[in-house]
PDB file of N, CA and C in Angstrom:
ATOM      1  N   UNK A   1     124.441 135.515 118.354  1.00  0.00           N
ATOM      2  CA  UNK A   1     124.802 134.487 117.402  1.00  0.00           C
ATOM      3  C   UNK A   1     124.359 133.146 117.966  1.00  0.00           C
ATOM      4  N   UNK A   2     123.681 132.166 117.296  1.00  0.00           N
ATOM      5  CA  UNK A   2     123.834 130.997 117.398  1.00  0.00           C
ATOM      6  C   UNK A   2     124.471 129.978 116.297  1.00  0.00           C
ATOM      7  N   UNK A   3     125.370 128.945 117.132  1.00  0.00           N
ATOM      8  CA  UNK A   3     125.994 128.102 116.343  1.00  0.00           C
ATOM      9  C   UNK A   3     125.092 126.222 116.628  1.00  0.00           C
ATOM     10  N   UNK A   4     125.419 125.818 115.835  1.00  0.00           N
ATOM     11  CA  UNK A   4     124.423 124.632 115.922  1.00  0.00           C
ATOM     12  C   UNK A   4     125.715 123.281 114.440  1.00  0.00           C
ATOM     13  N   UNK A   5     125.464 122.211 114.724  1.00  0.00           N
ATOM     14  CA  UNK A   5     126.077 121.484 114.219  1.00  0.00           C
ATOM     15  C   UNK A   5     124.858 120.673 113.417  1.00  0.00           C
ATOM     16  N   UNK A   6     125.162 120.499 112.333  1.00  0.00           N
ATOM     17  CA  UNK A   6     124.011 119.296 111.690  1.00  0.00           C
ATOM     18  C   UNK A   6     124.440 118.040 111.558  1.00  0.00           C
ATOM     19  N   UNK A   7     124.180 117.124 112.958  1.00  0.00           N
ATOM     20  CA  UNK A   7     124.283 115.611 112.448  1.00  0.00           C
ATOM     21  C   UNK A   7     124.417 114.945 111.741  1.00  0.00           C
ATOM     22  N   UNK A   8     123.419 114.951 111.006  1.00  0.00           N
ATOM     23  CA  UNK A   8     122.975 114.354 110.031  1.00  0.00           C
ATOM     24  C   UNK A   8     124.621 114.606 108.251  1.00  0.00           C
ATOM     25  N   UNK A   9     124.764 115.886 108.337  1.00  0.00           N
ATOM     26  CA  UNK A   9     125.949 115.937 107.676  1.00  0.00           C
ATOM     27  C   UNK A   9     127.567 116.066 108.109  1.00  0.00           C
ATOM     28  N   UNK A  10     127.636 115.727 109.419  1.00  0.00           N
ATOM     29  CA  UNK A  10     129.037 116.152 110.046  1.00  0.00           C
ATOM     30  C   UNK A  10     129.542 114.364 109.546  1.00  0.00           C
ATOM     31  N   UNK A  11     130.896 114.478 109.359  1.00  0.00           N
ATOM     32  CA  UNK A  11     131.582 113.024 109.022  1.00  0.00           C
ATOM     33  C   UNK A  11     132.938 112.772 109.957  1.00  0.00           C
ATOM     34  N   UNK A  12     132.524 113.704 111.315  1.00  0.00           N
ATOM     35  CA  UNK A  12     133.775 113.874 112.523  1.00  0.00           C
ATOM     36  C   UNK A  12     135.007 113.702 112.009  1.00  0.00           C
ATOM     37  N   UNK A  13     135.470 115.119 111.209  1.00  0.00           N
ATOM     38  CA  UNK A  13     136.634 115.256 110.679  1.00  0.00           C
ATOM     39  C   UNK A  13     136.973 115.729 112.381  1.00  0.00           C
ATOM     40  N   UNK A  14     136.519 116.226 113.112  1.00  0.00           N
ATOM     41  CA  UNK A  14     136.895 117.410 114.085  1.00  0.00           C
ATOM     42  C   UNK A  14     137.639 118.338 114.063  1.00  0.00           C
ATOM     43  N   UNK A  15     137.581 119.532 112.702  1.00  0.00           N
ATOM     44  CA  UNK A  15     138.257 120.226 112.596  1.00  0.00           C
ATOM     45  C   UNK A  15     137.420 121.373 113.654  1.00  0.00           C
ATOM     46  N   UNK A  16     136.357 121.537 113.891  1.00  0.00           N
ATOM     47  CA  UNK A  16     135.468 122.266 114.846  1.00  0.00           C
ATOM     48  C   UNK A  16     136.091 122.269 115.841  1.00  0.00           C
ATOM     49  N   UNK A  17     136.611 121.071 116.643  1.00  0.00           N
ATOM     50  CA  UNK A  17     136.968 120.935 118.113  1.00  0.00           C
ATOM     51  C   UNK A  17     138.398 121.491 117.576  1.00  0.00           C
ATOM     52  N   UNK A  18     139.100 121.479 116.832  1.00  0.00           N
ATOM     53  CA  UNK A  18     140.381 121.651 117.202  1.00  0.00           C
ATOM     54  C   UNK A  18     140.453 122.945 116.814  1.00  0.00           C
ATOM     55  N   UNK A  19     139.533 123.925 116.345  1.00  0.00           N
ATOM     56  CA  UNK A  19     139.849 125.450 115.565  1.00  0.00           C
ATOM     57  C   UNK A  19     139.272 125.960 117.119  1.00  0.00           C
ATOM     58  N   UNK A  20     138.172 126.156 117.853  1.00  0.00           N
ATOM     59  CA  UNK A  20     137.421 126.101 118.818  1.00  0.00           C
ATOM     60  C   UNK A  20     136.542 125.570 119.426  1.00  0.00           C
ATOM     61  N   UNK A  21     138.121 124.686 120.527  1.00  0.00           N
ATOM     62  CA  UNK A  21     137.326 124.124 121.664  1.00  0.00           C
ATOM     63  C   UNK A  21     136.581 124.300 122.727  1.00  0.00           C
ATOM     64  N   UNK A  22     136.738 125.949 122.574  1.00  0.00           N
ATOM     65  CA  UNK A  22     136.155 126.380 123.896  1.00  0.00           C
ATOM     66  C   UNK A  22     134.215 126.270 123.852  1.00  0.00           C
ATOM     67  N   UNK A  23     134.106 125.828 122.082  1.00  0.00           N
ATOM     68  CA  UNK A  23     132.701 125.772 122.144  1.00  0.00           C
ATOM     69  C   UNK A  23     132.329 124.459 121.138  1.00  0.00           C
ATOM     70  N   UNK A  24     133.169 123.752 120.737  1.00  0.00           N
ATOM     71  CA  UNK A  24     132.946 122.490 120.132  1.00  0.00           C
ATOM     72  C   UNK A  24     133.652 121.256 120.776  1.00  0.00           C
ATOM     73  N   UNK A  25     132.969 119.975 120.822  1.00  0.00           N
ATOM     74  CA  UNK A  25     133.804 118.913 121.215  1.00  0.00           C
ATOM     75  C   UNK A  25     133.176 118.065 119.975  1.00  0.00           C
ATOM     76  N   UNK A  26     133.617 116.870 120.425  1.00  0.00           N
ATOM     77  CA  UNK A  26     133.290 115.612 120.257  1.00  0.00           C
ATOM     78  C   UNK A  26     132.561 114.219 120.629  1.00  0.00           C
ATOM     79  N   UNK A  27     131.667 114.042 119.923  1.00  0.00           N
ATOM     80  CA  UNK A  27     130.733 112.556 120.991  1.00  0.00           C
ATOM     81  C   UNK A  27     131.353 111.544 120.936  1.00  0.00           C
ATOM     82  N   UNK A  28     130.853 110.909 121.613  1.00  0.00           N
ATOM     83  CA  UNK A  28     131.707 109.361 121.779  1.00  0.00           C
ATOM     84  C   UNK A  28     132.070 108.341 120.339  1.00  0.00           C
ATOM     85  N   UNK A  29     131.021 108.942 119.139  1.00  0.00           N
ATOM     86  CA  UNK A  29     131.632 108.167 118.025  1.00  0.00           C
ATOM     87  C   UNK A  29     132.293 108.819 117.116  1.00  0.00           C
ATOM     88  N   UNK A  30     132.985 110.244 117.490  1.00  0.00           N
ATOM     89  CA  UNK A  30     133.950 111.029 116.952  1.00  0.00           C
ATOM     90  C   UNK A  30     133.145 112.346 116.543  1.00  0.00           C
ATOM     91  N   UNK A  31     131.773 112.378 116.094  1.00  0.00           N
ATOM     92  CA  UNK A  31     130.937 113.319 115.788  1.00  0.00           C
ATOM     93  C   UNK A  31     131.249 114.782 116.433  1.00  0.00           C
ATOM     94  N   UNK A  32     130.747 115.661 115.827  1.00  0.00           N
ATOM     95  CA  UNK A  32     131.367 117.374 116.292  1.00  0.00           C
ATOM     96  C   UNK A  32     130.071 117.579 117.066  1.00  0.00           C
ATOM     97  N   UNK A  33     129.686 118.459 117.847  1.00  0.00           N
ATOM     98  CA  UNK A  33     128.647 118.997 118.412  1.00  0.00           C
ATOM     99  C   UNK A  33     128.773 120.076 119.620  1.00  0.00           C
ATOM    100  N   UNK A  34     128.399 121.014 119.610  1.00  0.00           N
ATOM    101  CA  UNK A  34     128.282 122.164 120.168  1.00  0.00           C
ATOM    102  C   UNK A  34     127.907 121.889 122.083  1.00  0.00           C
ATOM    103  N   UNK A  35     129.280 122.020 122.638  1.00  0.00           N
ATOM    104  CA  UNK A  35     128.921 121.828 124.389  1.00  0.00           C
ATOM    105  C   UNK A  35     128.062 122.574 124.818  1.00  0.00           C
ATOM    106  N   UNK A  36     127.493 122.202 125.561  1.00  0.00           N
ATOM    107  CA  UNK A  36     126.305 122.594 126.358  1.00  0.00           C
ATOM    108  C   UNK A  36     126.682 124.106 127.306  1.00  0.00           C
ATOM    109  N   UNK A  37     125.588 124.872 126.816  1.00  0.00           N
ATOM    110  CA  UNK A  37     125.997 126.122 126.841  1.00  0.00           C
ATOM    111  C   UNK A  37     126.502 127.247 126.322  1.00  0.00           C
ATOM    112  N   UNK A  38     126.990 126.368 125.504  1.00  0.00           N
ATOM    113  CA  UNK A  38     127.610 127.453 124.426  1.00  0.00           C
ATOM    114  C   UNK A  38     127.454 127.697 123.080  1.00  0.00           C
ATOM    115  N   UNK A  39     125.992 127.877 122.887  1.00  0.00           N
ATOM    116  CA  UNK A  39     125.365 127.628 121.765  1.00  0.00           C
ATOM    117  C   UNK A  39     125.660 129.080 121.006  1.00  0.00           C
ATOM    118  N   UNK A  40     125.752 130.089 122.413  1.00  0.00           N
ATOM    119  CA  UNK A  40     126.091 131.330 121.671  1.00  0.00           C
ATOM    120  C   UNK A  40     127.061 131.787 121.168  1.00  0.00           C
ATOM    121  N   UNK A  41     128.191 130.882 120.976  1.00  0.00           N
ATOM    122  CA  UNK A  41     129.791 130.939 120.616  1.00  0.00           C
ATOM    123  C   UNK A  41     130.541 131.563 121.433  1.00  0.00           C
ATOM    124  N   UNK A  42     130.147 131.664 122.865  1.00  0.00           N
ATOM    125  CA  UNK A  42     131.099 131.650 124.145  1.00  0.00           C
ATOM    126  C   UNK A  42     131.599 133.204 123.494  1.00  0.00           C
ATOM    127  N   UNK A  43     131.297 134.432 122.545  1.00  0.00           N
ATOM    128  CA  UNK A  43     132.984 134.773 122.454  1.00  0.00           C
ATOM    129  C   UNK A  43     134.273 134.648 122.144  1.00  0.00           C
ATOM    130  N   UNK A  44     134.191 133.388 121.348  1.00  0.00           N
ATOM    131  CA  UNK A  44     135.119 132.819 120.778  1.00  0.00           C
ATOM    132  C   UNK A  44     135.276 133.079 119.621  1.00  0.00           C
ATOM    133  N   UNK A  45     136.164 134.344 119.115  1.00  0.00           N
ATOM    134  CA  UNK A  45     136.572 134.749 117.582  1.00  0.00           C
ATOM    135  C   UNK A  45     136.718 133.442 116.700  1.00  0.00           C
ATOM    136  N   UNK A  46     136.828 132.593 117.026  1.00  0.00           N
ATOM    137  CA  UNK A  46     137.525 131.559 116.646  1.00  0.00           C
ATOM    138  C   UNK A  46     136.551 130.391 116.184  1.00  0.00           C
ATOM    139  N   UNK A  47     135.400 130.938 116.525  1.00  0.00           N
ATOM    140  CA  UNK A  47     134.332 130.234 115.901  1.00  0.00           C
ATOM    141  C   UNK A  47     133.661 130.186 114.398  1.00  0.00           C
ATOM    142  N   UNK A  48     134.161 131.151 113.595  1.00  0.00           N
ATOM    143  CA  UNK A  48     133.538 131.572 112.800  1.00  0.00           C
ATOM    144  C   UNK A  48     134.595 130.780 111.673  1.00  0.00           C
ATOM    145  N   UNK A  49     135.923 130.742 112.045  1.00  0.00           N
ATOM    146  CA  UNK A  49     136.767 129.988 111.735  1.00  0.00           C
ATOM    147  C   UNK A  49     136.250 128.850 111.430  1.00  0.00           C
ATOM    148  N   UNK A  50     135.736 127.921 112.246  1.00  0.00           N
ATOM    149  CA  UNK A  50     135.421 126.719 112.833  1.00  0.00           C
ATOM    150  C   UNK A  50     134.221 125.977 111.492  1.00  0.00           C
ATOM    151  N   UNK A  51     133.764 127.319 111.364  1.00  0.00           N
ATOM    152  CA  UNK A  51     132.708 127.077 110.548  1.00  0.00           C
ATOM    153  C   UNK A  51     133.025 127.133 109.031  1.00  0.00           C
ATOM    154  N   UNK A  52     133.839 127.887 109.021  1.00  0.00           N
ATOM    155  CA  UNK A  52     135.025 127.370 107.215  1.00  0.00           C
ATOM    156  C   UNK A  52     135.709 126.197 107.134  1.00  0.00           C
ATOM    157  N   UNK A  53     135.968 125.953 108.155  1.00  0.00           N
ATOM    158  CA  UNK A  53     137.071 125.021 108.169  1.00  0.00           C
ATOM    159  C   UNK A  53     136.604 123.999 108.221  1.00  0.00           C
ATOM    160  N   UNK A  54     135.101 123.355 108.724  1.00  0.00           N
ATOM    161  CA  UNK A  54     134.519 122.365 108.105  1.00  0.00           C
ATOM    162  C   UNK A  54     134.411 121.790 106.860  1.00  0.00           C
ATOM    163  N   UNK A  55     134.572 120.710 106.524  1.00  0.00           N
ATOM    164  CA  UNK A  55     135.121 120.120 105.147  1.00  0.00           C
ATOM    165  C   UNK A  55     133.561 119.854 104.411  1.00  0.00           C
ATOM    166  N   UNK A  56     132.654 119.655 105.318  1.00  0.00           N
ATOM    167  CA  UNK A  56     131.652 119.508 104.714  1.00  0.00           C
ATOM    168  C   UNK A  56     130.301 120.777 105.001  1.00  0.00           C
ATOM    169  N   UNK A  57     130.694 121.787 105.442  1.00  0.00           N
ATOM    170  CA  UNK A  57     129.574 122.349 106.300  1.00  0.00           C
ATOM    171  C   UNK A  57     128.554 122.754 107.021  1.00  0.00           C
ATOM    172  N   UNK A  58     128.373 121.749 107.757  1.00  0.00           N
ATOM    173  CA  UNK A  58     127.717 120.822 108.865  1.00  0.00           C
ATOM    174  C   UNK A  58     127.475 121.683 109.983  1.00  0.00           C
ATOM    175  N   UNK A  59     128.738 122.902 109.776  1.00  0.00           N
ATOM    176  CA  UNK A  59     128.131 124.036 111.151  1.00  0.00           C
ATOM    177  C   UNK A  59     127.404 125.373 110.692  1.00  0.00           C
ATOM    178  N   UNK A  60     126.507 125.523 111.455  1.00  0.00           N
ATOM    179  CA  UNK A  60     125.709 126.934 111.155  1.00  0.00           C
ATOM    180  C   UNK A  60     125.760 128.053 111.975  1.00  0.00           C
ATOM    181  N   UNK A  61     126.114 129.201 111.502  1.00  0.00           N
ATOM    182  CA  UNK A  61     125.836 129.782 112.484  1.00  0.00           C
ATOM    183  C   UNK A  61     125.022 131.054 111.832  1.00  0.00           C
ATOM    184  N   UNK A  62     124.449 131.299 112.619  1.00  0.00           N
ATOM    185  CA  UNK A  62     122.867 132.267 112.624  1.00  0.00           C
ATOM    186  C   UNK A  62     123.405 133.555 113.652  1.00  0.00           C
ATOM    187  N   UNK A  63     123.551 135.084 112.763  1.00  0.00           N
ATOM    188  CA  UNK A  63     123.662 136.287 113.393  1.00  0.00           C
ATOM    189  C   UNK A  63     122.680 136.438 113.862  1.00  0.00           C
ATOM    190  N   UNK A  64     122.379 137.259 115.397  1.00  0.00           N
ATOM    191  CA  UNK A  64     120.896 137.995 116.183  1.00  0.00           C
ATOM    192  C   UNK A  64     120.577 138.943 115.041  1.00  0.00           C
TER     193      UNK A  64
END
């Protein structure tokens, strides 16, 4: 799996960081974006979540 955030449409609700943090944070101007490394969703059930729960759907994620 890869997960990936689109800039360009995220409006840093941070519902990403708070459903799963173990593979989303936050940039310095509130924006969502995928920590380094963990592009493959760490394993984190909780990612897929992450990606509904976006208000605008700004996260992607792509099955192998």
């Amino acid at each position: 799996m890869r997960v990936s955030i689109d800039s360009d449409n995220c409006i840093g609700s941070g519902q990403c960081a708070l459903t799963a943090s173990t593979v989303f944070t936050q940039d310095d101007d509130g924006f969502g974006m995928v920590l380094p490394g963990r592009e493959d969703g760490a394993g984190d059930p909780l990612v897929r979540e992450a990606v509904r729960a976006c208000p605008v759907q700004a996260i992607a994620l792509e099955e192998d």
